[in-house]
PDB file of N, CA and C in Angstrom:
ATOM      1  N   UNK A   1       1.864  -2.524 -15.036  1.00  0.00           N
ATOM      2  CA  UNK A   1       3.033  -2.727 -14.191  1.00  0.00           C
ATOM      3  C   UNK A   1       2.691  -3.777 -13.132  1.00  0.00           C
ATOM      4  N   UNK A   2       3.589  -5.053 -12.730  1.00  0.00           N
ATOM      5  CA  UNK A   2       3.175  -5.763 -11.447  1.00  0.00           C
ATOM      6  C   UNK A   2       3.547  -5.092 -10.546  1.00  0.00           C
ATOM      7  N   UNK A   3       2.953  -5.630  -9.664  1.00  0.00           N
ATOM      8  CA  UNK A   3       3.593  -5.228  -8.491  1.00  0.00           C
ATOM      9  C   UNK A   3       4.351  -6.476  -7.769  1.00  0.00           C
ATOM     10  N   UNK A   4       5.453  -5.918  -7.434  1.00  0.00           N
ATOM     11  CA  UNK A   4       6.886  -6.893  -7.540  1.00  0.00           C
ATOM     12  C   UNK A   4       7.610  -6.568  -5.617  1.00  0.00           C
ATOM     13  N   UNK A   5       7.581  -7.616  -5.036  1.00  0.00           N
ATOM     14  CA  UNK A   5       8.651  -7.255  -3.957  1.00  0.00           C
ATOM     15  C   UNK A   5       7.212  -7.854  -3.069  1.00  0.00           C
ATOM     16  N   UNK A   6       6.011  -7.741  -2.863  1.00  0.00           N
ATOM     17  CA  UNK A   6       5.351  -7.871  -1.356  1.00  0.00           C
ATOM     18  C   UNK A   6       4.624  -8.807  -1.420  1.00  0.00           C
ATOM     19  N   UNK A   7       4.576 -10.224  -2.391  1.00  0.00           N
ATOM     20  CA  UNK A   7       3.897 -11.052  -2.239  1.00  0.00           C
ATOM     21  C   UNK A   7       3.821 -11.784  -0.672  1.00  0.00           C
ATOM     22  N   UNK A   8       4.512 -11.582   0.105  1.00  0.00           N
ATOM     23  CA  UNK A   8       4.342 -12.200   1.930  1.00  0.00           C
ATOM     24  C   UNK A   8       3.485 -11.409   1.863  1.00  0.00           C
ATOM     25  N   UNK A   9       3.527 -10.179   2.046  1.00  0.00           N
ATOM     26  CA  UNK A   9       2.815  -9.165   2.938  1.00  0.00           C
ATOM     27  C   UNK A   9       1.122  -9.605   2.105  1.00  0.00           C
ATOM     28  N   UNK A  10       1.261  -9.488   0.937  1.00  0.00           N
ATOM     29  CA  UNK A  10      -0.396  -9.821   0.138  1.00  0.00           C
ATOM     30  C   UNK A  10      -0.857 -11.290   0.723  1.00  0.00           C
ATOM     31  N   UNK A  11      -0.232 -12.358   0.310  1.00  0.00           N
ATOM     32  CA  UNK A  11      -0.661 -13.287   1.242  1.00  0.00           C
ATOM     33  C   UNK A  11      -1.322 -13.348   2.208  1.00  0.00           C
ATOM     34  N   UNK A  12      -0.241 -12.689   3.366  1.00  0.00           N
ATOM     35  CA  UNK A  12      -0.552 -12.693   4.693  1.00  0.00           C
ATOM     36  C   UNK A  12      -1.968 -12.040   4.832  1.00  0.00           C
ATOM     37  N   UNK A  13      -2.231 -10.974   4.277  1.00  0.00           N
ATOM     38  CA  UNK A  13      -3.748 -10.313   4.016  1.00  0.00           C
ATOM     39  C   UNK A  13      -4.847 -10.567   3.876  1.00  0.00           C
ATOM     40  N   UNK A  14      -4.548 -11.592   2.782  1.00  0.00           N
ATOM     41  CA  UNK A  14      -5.569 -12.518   1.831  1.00  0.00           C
ATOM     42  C   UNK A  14      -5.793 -13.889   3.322  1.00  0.00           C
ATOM     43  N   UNK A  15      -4.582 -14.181   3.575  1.00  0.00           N
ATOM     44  CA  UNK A  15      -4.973 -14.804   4.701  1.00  0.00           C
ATOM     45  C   UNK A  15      -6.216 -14.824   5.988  1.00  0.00           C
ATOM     46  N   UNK A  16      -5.567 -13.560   6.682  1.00  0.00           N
ATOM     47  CA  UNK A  16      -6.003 -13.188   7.431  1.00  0.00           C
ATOM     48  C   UNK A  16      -7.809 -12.430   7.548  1.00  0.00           C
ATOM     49  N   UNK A  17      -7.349 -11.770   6.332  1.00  0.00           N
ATOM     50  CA  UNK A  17      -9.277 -11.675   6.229  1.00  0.00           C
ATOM     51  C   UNK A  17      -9.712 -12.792   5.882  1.00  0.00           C
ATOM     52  N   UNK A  18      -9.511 -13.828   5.071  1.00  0.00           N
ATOM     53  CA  UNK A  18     -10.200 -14.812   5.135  1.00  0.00           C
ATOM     54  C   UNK A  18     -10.219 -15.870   6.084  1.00  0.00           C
ATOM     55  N   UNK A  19      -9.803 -15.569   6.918  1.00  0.00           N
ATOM     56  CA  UNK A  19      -9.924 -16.016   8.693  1.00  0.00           C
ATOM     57  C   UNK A  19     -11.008 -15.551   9.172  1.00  0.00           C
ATOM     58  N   UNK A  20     -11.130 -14.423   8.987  1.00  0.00           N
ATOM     59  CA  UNK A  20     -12.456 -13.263   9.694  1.00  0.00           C
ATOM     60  C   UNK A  20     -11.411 -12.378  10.379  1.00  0.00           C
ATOM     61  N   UNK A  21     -10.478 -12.131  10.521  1.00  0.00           N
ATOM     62  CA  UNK A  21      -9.591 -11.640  10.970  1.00  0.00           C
ATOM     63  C   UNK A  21      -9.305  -9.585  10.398  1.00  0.00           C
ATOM     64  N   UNK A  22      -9.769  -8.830  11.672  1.00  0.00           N
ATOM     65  CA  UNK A  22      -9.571  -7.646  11.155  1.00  0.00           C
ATOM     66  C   UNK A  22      -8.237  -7.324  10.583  1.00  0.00           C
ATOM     67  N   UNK A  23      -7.720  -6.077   9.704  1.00  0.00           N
ATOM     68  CA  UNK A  23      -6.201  -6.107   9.505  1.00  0.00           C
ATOM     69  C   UNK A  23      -5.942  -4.826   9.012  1.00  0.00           C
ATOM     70  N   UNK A  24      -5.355  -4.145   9.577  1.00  0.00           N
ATOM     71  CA  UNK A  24      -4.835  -2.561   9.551  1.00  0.00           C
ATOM     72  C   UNK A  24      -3.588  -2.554   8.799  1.00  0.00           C
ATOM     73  N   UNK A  25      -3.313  -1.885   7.748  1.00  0.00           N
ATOM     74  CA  UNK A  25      -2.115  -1.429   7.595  1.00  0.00           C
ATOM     75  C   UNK A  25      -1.879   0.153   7.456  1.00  0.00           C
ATOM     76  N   UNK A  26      -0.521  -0.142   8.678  1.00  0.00           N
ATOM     77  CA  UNK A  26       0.115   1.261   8.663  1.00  0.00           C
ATOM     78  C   UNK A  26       1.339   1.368   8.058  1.00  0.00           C
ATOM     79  N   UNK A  27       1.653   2.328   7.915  1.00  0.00           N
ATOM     80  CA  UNK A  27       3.048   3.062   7.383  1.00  0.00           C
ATOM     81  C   UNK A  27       2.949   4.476   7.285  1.00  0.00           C
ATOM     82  N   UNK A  28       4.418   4.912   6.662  1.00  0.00           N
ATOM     83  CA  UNK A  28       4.788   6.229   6.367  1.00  0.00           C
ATOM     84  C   UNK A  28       4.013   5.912   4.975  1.00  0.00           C
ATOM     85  N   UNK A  29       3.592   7.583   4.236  1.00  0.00           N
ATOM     86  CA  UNK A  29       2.614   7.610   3.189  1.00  0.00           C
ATOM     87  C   UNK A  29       4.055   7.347   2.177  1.00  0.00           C
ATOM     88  N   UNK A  30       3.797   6.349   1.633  1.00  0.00           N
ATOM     89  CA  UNK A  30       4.823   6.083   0.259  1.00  0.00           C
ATOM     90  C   UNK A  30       5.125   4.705  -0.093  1.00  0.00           C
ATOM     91  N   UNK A  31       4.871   4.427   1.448  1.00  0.00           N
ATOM     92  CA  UNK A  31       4.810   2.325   1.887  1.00  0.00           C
ATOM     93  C   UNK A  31       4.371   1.802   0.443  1.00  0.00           C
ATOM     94  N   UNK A  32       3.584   1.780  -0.089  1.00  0.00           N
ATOM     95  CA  UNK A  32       3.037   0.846  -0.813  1.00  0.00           C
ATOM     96  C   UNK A  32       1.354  -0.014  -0.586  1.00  0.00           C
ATOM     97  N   UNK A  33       1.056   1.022   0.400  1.00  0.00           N
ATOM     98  CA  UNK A  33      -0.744   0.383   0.994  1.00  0.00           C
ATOM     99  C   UNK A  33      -1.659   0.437   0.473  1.00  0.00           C
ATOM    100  N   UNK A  34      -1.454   1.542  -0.322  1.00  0.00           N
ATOM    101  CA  UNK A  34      -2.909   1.204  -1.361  1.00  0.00           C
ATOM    102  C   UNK A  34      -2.570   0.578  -2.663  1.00  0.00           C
ATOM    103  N   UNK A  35      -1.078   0.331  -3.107  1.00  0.00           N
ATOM    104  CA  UNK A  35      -1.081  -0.776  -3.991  1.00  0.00           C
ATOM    105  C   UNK A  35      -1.020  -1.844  -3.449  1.00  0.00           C
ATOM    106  N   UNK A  36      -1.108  -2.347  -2.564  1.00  0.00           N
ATOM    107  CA  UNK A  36      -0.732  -3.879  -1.622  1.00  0.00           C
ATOM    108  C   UNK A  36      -2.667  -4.037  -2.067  1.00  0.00           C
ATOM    109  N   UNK A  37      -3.290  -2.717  -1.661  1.00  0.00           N
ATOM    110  CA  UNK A  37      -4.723  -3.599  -1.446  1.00  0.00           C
ATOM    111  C   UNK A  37      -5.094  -3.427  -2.814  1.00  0.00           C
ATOM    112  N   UNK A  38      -4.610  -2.920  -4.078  1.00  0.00           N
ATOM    113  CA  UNK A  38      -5.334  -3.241  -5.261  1.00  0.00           C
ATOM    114  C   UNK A  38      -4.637  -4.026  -6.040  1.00  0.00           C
ATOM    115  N   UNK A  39      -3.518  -4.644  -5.461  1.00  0.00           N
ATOM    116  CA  UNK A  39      -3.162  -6.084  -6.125  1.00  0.00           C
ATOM    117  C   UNK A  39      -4.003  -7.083  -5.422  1.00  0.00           C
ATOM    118  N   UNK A  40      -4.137  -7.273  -4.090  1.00  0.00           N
ATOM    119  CA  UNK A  40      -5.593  -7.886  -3.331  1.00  0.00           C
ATOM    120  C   UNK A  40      -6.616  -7.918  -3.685  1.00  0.00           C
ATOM    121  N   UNK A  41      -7.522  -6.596  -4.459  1.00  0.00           N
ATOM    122  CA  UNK A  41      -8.737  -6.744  -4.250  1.00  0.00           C
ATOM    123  C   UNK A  41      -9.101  -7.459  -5.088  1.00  0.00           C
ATOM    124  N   UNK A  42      -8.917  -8.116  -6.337  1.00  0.00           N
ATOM    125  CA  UNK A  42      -9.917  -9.030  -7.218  1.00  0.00           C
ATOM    126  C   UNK A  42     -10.416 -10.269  -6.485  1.00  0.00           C
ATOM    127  N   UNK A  43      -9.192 -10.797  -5.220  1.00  0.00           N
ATOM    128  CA  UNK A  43      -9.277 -11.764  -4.384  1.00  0.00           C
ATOM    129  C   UNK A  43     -10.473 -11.239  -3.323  1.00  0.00           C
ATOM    130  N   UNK A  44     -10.076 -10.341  -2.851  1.00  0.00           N
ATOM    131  CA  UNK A  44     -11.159  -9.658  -1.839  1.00  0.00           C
ATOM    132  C   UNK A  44     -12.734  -9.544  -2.063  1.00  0.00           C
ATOM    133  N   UNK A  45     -12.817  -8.855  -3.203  1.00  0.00           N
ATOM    134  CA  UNK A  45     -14.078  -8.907  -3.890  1.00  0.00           C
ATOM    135  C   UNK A  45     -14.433 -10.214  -4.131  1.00  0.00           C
ATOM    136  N   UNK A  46     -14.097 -10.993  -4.628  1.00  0.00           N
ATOM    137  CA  UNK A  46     -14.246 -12.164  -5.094  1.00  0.00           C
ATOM    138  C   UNK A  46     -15.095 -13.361  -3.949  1.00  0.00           C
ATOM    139  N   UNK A  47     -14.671 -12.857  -2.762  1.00  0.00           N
ATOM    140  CA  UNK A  47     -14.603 -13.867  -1.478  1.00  0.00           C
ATOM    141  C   UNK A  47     -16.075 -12.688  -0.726  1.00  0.00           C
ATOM    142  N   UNK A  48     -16.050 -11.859  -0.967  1.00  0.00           N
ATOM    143  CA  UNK A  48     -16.789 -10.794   0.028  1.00  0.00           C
ATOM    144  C   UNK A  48     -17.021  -9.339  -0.881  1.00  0.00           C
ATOM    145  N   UNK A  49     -18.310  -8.754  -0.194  1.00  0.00           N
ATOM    146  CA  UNK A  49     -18.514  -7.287  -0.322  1.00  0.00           C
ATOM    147  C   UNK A  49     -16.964  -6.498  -0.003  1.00  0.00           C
ATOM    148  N   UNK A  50     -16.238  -5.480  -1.151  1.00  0.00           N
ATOM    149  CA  UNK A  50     -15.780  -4.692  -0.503  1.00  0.00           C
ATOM    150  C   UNK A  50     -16.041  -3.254  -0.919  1.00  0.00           C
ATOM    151  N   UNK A  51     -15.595  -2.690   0.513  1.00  0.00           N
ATOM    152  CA  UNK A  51     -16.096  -1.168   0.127  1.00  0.00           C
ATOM    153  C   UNK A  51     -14.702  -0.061   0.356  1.00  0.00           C
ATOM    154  N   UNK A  52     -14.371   0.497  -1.355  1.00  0.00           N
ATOM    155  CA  UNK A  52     -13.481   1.097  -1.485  1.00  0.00           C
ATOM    156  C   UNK A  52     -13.342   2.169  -1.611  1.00  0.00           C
ATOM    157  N   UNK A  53     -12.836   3.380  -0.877  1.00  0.00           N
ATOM    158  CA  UNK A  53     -11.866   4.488  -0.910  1.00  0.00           C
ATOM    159  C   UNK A  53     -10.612   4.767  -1.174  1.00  0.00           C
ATOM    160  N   UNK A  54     -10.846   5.702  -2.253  1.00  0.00           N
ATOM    161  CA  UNK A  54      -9.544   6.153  -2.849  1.00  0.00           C
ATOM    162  C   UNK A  54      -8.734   6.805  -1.526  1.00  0.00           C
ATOM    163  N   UNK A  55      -9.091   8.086  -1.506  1.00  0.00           N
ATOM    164  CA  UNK A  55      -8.740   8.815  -0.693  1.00  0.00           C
ATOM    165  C   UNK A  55      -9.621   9.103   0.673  1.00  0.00           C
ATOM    166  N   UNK A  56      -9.127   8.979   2.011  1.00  0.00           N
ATOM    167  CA  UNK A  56      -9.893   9.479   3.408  1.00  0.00           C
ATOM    168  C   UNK A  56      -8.898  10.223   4.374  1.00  0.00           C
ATOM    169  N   UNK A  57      -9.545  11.719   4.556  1.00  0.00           N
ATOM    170  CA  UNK A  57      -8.468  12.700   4.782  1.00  0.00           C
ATOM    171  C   UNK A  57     -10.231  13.531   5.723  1.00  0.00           C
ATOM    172  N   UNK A  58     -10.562  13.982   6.722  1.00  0.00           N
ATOM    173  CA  UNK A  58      -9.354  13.212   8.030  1.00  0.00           C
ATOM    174  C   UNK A  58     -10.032  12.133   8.119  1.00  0.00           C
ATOM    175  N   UNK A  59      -9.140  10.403   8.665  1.00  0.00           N
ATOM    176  CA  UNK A  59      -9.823   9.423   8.826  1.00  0.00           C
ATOM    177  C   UNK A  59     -10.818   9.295   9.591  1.00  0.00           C
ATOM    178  N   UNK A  60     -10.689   9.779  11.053  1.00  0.00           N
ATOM    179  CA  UNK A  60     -11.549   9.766  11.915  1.00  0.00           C
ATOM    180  C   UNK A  60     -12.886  10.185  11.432  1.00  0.00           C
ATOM    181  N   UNK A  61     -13.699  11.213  10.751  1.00  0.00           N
ATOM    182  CA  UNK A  61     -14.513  11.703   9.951  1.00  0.00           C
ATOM    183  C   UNK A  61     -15.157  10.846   9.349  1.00  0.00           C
ATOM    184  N   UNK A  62     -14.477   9.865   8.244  1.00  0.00           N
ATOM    185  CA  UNK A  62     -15.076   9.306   7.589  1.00  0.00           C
ATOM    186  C   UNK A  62     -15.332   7.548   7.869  1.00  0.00           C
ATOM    187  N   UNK A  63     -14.618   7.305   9.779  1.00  0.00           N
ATOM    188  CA  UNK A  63     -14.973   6.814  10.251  1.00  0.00           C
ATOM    189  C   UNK A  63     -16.490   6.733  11.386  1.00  0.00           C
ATOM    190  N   UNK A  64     -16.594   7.939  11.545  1.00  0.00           N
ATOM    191  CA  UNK A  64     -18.426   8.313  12.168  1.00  0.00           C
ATOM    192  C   UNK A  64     -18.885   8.244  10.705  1.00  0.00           C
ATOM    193  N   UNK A  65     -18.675   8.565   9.910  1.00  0.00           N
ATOM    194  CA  UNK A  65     -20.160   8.526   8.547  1.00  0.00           C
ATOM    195  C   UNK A  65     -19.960   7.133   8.551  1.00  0.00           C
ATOM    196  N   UNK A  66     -18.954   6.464   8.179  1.00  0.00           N
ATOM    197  CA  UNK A  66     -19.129   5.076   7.750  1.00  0.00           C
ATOM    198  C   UNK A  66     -19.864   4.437   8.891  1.00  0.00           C
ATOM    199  N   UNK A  67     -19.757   4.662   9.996  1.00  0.00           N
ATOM    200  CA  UNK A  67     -20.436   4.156  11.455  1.00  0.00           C
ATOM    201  C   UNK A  67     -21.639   4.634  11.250  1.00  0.00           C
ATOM    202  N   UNK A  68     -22.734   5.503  11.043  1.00  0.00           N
ATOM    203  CA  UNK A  68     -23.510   6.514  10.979  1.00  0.00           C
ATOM    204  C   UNK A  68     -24.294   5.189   9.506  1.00  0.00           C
ATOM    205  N   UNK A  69     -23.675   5.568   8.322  1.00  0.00           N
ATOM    206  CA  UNK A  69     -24.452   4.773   7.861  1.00  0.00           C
ATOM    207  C   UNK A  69     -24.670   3.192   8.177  1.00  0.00           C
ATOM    208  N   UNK A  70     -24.057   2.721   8.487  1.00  0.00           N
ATOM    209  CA  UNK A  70     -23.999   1.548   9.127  1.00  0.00           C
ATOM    210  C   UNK A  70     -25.431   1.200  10.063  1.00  0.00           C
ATOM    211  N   UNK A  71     -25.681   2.317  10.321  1.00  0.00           N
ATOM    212  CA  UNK A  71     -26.887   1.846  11.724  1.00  0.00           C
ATOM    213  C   UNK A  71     -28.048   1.758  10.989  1.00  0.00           C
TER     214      UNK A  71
END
């Protein structure tokens, strides 16, 4: 299936990290955010290390481990 309707929004993405530019996306859960970033990632990967999660429930949590391993 493509994914059809958010080529701005992918752009703008692809853009912006390749600026160096951090980039958050929010929404209500149904938005379309984790297909926005796996129509992205072949580009993403491609340009840089990326490191992917399916699922992160609670975020904050698996923001100290990811910090934690990091050091």
């Amino acid at each position: 299936m493509a994914f059809v309707g958010r080529q701005q929004e992918g752009r703008a993405l692809l853009l912006s990290v390749r600026a160096g530019r951090g980039v958050v996306l929010a929404a209500p859960p149904g938005y379309g955010k984790s297909a926005l970033l796996e129509e992205v990632r072949p580009a993403l990967e491609a340009w840089s290390a990326v490191v992917w999660c399916d699922k992160l429930a609670p975020f904050g949590a698996f923001l100290k481990d990811l910090f934690r391993g990091l050091r």
